[in-house]
PDB file of N, CA and C in Angstrom:
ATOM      1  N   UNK A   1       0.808  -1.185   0.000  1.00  0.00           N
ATOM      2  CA  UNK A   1       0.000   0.000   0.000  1.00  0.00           C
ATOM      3  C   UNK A   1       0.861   1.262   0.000  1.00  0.00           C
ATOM      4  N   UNK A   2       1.916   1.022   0.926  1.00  0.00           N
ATOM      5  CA  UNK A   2       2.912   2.349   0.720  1.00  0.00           C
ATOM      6  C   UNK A   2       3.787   2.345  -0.412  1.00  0.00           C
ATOM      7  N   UNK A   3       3.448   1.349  -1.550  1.00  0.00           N
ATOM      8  CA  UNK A   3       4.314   1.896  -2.641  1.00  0.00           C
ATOM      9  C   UNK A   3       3.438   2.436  -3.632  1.00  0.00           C
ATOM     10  N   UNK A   4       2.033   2.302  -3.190  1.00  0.00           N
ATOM     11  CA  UNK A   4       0.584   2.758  -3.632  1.00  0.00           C
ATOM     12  C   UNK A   4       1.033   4.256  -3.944  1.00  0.00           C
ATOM     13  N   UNK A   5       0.974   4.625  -2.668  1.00  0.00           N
ATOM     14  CA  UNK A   5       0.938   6.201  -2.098  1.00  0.00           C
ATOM     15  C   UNK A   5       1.934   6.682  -2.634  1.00  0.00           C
ATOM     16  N   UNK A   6       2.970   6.438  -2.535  1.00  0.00           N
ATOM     17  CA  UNK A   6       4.090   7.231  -3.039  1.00  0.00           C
ATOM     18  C   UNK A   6       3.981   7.167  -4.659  1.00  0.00           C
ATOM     19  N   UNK A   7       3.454   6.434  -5.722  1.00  0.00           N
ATOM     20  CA  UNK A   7       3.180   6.741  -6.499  1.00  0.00           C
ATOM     21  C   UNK A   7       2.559   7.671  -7.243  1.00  0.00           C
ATOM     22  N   UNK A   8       1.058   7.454  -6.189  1.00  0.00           N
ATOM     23  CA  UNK A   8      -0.526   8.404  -6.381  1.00  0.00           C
ATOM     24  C   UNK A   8       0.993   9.896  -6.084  1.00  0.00           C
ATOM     25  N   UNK A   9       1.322  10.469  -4.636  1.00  0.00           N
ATOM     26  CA  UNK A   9       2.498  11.246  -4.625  1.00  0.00           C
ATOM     27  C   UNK A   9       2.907  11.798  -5.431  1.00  0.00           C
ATOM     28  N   UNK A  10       3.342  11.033  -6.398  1.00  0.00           N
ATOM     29  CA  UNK A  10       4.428  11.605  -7.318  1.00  0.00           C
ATOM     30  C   UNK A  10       3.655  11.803  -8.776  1.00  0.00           C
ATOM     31  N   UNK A  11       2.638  11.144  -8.953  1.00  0.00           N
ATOM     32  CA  UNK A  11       1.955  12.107 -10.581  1.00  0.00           C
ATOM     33  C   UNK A  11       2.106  13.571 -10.580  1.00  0.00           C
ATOM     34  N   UNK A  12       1.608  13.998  -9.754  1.00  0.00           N
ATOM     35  CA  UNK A  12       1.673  15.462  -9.900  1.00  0.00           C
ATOM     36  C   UNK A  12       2.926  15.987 -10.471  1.00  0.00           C
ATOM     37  N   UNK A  13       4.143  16.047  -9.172  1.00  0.00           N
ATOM     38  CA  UNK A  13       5.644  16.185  -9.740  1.00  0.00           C
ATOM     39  C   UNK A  13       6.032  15.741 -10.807  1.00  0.00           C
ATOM     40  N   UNK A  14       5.583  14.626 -11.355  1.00  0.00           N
ATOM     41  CA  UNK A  14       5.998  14.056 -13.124  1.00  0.00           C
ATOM     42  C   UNK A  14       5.282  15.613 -13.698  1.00  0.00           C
ATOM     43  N   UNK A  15       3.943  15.503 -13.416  1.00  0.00           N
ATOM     44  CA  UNK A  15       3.077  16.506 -14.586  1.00  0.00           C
ATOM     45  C   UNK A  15       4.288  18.032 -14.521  1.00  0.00           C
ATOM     46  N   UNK A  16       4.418  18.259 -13.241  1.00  0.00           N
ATOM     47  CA  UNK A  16       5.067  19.580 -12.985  1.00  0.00           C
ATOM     48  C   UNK A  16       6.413  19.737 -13.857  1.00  0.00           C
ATOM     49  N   UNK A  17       7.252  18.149 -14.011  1.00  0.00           N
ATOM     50  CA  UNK A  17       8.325  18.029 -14.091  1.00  0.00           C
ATOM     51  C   UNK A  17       8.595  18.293 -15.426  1.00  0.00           C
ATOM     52  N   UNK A  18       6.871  17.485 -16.744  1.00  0.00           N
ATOM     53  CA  UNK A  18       7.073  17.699 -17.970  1.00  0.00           C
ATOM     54  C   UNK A  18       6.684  18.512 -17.963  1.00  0.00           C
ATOM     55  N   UNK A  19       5.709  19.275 -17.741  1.00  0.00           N
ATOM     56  CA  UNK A  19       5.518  21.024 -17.952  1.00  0.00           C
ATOM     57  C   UNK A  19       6.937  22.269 -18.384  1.00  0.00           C
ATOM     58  N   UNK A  20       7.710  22.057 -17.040  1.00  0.00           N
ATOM     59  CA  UNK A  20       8.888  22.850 -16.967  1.00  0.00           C
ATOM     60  C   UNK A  20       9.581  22.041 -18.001  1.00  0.00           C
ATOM     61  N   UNK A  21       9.691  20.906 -18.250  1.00  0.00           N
ATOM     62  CA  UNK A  21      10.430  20.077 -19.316  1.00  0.00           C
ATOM     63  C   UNK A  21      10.285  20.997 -21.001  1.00  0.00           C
ATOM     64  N   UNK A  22       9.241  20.797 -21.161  1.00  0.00           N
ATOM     65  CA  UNK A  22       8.248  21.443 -22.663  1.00  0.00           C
ATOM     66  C   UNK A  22       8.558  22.722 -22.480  1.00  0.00           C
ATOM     67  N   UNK A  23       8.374  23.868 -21.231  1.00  0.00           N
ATOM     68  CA  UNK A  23       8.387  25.039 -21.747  1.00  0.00           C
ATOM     69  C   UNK A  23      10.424  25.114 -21.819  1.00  0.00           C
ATOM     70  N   UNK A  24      11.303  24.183 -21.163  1.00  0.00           N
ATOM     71  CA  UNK A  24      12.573  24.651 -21.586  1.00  0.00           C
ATOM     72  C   UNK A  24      12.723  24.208 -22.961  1.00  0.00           C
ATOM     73  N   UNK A  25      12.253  23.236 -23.367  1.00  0.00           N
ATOM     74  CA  UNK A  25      12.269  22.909 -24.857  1.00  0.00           C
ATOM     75  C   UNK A  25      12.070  24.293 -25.781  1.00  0.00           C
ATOM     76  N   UNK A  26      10.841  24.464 -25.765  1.00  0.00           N
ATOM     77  CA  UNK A  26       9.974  25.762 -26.658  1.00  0.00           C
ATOM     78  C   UNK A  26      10.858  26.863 -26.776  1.00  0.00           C
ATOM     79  N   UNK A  27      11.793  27.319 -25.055  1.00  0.00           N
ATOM     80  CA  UNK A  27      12.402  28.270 -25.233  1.00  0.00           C
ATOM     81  C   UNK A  27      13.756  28.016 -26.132  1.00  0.00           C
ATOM     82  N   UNK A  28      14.029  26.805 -26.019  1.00  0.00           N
ATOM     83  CA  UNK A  28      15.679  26.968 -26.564  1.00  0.00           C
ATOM     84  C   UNK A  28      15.179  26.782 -28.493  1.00  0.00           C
ATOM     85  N   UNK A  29      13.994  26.286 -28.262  1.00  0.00           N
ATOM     86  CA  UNK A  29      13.599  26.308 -29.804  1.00  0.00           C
ATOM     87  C   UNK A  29      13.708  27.671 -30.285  1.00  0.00           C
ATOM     88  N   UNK A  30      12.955  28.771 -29.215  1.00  0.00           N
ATOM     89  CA  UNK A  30      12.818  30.188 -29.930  1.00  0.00           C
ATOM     90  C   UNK A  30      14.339  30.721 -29.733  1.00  0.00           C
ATOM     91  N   UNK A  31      15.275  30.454 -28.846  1.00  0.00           N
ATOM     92  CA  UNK A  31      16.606  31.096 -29.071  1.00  0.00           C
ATOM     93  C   UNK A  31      17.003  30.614 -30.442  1.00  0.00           C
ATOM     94  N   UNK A  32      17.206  29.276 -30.774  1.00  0.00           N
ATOM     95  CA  UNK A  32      17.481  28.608 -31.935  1.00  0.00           C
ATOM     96  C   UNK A  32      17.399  29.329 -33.348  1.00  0.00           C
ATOM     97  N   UNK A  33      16.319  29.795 -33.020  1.00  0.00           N
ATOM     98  CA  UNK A  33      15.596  30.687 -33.853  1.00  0.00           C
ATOM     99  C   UNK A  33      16.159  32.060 -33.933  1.00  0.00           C
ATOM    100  N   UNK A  34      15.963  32.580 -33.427  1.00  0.00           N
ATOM    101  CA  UNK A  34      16.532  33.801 -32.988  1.00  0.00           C
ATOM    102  C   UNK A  34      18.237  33.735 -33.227  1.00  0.00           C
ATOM    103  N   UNK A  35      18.916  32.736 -32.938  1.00  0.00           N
ATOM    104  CA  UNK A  35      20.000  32.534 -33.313  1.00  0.00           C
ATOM    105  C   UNK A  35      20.623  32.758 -34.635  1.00  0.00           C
ATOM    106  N   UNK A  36      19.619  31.622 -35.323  1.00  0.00           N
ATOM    107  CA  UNK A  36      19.133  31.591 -36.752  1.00  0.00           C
ATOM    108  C   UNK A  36      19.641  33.089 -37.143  1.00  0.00           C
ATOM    109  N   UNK A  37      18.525  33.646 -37.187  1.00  0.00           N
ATOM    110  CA  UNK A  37      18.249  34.758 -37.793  1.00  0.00           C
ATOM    111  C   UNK A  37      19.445  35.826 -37.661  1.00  0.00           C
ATOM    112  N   UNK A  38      20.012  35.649 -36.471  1.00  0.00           N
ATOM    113  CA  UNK A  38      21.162  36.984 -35.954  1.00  0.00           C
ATOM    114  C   UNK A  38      22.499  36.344 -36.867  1.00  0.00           C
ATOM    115  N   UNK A  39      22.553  35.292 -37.193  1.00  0.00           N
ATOM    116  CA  UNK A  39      23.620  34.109 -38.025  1.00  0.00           C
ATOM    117  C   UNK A  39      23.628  34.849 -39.349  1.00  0.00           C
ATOM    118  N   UNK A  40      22.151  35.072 -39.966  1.00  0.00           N
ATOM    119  CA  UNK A  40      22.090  35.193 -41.429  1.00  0.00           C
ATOM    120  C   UNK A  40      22.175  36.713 -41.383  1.00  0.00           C
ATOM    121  N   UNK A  41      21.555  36.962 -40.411  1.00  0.00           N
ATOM    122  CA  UNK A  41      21.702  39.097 -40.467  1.00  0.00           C
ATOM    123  C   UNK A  41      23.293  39.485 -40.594  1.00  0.00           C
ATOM    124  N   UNK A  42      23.835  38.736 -39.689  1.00  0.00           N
ATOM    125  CA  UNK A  42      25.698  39.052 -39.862  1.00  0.00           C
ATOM    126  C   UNK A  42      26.669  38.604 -40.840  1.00  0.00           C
ATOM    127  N   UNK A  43      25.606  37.800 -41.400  1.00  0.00           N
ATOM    128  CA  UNK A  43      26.242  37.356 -42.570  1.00  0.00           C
ATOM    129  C   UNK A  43      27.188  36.163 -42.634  1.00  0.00           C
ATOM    130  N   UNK A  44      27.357  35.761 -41.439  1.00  0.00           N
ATOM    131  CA  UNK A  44      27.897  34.363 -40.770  1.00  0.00           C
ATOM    132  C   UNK A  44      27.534  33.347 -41.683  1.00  0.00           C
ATOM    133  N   UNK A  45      26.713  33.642 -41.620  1.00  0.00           N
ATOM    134  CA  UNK A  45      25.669  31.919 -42.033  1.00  0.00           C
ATOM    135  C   UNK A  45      25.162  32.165 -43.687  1.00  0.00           C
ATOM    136  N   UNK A  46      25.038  31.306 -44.556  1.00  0.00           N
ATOM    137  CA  UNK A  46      24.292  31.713 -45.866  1.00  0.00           C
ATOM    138  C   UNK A  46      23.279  30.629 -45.703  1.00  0.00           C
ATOM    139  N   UNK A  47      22.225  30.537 -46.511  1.00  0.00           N
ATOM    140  CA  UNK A  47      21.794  29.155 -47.248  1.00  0.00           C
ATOM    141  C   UNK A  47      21.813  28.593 -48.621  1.00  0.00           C
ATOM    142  N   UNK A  48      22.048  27.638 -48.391  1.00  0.00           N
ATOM    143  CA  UNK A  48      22.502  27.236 -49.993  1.00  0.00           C
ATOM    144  C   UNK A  48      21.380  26.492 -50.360  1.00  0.00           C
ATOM    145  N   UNK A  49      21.204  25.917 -52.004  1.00  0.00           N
ATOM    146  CA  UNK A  49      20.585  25.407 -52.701  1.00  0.00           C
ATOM    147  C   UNK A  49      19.974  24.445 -52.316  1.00  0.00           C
ATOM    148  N   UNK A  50      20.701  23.416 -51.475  1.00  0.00           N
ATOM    149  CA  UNK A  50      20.753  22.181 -50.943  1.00  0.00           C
ATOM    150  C   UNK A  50      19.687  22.077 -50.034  1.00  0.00           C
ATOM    151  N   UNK A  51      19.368  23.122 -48.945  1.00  0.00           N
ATOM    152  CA  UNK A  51      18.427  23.283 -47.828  1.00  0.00           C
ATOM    153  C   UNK A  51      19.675  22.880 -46.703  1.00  0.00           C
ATOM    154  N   UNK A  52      20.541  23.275 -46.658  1.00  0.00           N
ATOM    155  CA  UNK A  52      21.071  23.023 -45.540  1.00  0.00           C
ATOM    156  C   UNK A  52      21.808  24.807 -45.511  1.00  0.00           C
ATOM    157  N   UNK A  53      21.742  24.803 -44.064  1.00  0.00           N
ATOM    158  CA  UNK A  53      23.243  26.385 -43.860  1.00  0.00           C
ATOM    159  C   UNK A  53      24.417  26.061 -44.339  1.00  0.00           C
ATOM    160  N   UNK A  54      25.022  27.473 -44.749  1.00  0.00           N
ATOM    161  CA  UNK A  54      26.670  27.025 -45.055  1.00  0.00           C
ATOM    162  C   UNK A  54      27.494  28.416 -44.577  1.00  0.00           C
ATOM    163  N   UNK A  55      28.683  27.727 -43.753  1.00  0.00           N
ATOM    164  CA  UNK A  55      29.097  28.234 -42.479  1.00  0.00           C
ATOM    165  C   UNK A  55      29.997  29.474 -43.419  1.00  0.00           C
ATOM    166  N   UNK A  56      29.713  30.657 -43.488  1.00  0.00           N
ATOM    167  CA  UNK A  56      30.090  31.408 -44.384  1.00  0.00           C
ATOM    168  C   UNK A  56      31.839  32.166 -43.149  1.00  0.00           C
ATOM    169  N   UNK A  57      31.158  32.104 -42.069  1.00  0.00           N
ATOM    170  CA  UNK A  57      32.276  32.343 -41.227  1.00  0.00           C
ATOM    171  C   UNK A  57      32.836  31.006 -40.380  1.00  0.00           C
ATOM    172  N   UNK A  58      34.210  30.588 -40.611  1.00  0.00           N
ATOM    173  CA  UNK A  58      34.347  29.469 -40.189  1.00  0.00           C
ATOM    174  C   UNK A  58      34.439  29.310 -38.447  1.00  0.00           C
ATOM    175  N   UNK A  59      34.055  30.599 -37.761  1.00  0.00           N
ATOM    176  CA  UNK A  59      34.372  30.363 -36.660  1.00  0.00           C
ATOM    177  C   UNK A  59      33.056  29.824 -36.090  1.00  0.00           C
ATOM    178  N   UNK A  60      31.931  30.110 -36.629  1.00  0.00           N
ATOM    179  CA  UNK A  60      30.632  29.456 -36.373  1.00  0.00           C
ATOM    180  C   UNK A  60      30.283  28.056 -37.268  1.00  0.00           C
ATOM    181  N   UNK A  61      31.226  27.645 -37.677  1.00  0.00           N
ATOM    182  CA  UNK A  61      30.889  26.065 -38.376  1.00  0.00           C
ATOM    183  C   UNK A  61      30.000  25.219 -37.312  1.00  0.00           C
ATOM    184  N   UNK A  62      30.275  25.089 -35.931  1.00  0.00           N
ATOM    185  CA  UNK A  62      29.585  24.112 -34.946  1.00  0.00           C
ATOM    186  C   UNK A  62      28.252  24.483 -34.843  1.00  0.00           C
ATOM    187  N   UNK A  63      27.715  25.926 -35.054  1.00  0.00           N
ATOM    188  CA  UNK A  63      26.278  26.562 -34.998  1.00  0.00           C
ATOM    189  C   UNK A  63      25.476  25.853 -36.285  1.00  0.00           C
ATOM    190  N   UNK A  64      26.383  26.007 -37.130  1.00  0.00           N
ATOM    191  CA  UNK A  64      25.898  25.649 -38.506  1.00  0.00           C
ATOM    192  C   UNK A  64      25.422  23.880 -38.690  1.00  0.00           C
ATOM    193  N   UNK A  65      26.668  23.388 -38.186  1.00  0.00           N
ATOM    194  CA  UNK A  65      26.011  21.870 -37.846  1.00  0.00           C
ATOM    195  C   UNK A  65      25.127  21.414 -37.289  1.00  0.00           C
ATOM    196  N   UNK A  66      24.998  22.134 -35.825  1.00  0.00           N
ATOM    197  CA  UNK A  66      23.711  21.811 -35.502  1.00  0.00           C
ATOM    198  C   UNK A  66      22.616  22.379 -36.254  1.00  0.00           C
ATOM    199  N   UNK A  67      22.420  23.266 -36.895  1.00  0.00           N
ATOM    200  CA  UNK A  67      21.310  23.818 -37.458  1.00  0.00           C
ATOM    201  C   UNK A  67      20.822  22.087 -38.534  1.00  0.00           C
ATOM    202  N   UNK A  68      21.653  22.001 -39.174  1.00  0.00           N
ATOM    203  CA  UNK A  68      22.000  21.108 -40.501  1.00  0.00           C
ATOM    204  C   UNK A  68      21.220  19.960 -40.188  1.00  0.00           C
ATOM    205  N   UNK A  69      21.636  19.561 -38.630  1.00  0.00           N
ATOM    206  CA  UNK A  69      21.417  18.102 -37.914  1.00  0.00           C
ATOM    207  C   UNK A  69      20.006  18.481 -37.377  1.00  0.00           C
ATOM    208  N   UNK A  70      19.542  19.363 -37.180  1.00  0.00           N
ATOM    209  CA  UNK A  70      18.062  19.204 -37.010  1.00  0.00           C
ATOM    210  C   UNK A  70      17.354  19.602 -38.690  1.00  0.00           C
ATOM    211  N   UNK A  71      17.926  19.893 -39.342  1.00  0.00           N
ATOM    212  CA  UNK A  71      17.289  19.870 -40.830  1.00  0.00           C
ATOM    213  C   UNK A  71      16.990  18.642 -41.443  1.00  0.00           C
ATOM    214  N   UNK A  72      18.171  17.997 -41.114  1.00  0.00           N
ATOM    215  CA  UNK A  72      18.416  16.985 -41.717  1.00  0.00           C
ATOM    216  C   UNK A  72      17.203  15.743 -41.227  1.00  0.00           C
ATOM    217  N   UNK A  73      17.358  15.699 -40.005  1.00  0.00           N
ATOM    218  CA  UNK A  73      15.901  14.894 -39.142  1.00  0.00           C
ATOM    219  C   UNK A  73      14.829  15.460 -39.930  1.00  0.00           C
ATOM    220  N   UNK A  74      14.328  16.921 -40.047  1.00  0.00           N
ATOM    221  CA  UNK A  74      13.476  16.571 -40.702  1.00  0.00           C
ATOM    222  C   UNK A  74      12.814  16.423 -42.148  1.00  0.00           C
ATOM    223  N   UNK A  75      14.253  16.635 -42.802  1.00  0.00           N
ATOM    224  CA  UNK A  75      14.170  16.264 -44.334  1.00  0.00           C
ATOM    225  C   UNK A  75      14.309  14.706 -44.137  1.00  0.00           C
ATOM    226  N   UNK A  76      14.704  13.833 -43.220  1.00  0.00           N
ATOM    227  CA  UNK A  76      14.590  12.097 -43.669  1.00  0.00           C
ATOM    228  C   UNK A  76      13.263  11.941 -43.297  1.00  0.00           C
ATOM    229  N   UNK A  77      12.708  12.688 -42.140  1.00  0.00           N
ATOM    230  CA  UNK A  77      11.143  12.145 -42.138  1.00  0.00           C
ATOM    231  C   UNK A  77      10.514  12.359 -43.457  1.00  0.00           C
ATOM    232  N   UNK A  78      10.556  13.120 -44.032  1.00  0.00           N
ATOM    233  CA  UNK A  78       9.420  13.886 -45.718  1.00  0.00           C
ATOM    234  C   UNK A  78      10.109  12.866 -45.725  1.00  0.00           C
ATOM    235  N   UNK A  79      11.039  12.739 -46.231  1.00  0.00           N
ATOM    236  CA  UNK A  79      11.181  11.900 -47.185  1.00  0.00           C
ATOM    237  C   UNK A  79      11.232  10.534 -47.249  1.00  0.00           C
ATOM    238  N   UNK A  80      10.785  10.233 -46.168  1.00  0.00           N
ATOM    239  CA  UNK A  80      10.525   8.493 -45.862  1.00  0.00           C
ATOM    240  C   UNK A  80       8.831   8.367 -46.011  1.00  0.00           C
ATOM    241  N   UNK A  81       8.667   9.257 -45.399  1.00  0.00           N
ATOM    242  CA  UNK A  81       6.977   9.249 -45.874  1.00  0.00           C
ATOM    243  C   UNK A  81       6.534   9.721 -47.361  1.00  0.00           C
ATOM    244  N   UNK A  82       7.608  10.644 -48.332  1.00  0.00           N
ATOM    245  CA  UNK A  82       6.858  10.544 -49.236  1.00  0.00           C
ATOM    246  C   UNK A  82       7.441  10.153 -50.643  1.00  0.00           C
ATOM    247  N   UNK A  83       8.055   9.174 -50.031  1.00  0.00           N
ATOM    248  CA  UNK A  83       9.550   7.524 -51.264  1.00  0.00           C
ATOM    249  C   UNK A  83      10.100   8.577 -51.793  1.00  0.00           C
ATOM    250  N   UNK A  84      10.441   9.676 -51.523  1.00  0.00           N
ATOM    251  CA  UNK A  84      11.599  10.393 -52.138  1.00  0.00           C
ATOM    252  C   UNK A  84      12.943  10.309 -51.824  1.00  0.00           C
ATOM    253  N   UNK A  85      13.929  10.848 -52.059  1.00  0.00           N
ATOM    254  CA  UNK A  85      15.333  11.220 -51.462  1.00  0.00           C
ATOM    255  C   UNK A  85      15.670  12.573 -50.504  1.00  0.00           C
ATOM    256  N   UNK A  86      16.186  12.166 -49.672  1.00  0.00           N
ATOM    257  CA  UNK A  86      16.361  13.178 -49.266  1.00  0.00           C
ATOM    258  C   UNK A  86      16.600  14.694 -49.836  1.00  0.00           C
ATOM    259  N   UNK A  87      17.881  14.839 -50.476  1.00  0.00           N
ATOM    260  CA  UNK A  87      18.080  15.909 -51.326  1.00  0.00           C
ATOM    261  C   UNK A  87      17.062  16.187 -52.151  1.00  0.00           C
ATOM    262  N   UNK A  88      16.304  15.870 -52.441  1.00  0.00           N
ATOM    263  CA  UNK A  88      14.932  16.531 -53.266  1.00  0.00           C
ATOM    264  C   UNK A  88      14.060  17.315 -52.331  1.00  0.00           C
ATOM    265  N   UNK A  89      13.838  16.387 -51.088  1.00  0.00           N
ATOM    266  CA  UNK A  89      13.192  17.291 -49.897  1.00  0.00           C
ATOM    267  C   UNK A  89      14.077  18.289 -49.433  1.00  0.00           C
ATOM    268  N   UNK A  90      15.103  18.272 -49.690  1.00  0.00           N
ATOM    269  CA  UNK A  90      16.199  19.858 -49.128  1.00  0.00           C
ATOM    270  C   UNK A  90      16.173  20.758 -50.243  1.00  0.00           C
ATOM    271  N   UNK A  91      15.924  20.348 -50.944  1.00  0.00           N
ATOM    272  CA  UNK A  91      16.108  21.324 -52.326  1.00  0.00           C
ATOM    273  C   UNK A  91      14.396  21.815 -52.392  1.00  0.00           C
ATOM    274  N   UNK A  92      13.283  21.202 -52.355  1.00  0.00           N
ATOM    275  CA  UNK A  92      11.863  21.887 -52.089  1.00  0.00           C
ATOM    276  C   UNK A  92      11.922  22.856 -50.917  1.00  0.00           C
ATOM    277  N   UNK A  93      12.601  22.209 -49.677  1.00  0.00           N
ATOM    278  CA  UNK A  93      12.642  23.295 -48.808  1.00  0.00           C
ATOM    279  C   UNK A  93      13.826  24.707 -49.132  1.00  0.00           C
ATOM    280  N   UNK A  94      14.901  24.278 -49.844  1.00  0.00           N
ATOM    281  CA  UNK A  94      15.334  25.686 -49.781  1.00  0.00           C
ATOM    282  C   UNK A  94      14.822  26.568 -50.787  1.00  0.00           C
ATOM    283  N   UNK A  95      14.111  25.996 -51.619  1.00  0.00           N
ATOM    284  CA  UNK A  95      13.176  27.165 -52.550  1.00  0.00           C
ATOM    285  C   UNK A  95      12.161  27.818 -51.393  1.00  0.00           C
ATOM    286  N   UNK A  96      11.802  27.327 -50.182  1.00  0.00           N
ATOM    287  CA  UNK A  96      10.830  27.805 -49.139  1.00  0.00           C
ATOM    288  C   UNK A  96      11.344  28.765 -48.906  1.00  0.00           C
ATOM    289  N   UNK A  97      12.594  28.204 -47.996  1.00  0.00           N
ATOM    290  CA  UNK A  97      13.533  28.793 -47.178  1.00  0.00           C
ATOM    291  C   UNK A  97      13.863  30.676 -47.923  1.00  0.00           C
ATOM    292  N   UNK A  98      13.985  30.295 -48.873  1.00  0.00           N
ATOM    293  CA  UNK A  98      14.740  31.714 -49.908  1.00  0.00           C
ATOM    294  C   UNK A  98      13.639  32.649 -49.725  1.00  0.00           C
ATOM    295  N   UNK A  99      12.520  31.936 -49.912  1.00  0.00           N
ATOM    296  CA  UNK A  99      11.795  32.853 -50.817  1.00  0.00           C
ATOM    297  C   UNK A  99      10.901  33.482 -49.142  1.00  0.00           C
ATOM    298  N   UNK A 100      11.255  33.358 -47.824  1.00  0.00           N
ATOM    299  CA  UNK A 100      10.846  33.556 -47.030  1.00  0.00           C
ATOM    300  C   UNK A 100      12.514  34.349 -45.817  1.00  0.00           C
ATOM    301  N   UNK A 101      13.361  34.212 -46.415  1.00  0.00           N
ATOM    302  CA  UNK A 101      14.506  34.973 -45.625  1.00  0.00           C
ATOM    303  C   UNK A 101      14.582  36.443 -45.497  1.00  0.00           C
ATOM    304  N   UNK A 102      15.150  37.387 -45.369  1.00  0.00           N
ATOM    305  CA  UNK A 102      14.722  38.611 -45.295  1.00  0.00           C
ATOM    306  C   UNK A 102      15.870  39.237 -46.247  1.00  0.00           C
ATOM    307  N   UNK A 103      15.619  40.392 -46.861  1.00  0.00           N
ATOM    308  CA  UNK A 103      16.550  40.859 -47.957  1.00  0.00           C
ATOM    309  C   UNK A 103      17.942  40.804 -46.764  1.00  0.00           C
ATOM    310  N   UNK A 104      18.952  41.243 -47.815  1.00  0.00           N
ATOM    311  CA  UNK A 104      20.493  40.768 -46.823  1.00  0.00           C
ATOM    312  C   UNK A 104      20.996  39.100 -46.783  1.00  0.00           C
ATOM    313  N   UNK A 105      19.983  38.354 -47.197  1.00  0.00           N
ATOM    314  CA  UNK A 105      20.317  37.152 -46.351  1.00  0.00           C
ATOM    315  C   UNK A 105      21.564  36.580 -47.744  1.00  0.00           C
ATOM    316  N   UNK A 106      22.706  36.241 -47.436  1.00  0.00           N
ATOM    317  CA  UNK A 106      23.570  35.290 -48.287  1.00  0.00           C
ATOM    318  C   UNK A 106      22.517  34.148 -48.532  1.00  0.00           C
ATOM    319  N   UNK A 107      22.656  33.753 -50.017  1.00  0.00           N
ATOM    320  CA  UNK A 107      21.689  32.413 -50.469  1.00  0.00           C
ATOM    321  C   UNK A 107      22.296  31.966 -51.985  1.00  0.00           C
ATOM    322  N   UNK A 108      22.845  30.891 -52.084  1.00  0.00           N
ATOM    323  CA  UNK A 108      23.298  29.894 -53.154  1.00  0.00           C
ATOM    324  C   UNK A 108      22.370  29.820 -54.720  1.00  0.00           C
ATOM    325  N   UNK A 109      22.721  30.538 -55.801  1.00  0.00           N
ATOM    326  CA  UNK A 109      21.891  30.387 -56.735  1.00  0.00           C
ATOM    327  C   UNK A 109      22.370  29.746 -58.022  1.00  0.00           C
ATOM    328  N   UNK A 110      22.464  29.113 -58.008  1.00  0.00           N
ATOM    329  CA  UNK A 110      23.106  28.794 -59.250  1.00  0.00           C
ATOM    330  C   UNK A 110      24.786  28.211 -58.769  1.00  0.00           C
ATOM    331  N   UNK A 111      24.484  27.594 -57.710  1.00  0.00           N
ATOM    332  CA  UNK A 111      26.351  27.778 -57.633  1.00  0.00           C
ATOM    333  C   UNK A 111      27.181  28.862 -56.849  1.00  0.00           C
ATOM    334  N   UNK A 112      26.487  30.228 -57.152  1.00  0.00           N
ATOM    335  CA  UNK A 112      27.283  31.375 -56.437  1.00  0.00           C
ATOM    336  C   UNK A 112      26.602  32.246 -55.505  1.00  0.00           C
ATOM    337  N   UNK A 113      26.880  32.465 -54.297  1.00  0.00           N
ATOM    338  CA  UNK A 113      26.684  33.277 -53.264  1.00  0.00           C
ATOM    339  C   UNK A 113      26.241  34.519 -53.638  1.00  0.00           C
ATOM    340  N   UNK A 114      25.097  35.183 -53.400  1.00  0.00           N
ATOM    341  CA  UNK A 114      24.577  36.454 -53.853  1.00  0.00           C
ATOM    342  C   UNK A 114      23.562  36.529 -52.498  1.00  0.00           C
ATOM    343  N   UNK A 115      23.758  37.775 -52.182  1.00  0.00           N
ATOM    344  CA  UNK A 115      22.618  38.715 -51.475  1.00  0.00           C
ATOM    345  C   UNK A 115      21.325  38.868 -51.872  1.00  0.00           C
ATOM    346  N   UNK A 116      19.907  38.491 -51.012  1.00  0.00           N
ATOM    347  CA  UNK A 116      19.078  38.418 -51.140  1.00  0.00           C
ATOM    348  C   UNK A 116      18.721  39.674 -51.499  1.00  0.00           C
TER     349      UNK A 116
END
């Protein structure tokens, strides 16, 4: 019975625990973001053709990877769900990507680096 109780006990603290769990998630999502964006404003960061970042300043290459490595997760999902290749789903998304960046942004056209 007392391993009853200490169970019934502890739901709450789980609920409390994923709550604070989800909202640290959400936030480091919106820094991520925000990251993002301060990357491509400085000109650090470009995007290329491919749908992936490309580390235009090499001292931020590790920012750039991770960006890549959560791209990449979700260009294999599309593309397991819809029998494509990956690179076809990176290449639909960076026609997104472009056509939604803000003027300034470095972006891959043809091969060569040009200002949005």
């Amino acid at each position: 019975m007392q391993c009853i109780s200490r169970l019934i006990n502890t739901k709450p603290l789980l609920g409390i625990m994923n709550a604070i769990l989800l909202a640290l998630s959400l936030c480091a999502t919106f820094a991520w973001a925000d990251n993002l964006e301060a990357l491509r404003a400085s000109g650090a960061i470009g995007e290329s053709h491919t749908g992936y970042v490309f580390a235009r300043d090499p001292a931020i290459r590790a920012e750039a990877d991770a960006i890549n490595t959560q791209r990449k997760a979700i260009y294999q999902e599309k593309a397991a769900a819809q029998g494509v290749s990956i690179d076809q789903v990176g290449k639909v998304y960076a026609e997104e990507i472009f056509k939604k960046v803000p003027a300034g942004t470095w972006i891959q056209v043809n091969g060569q680096w040009i200002k949005k």
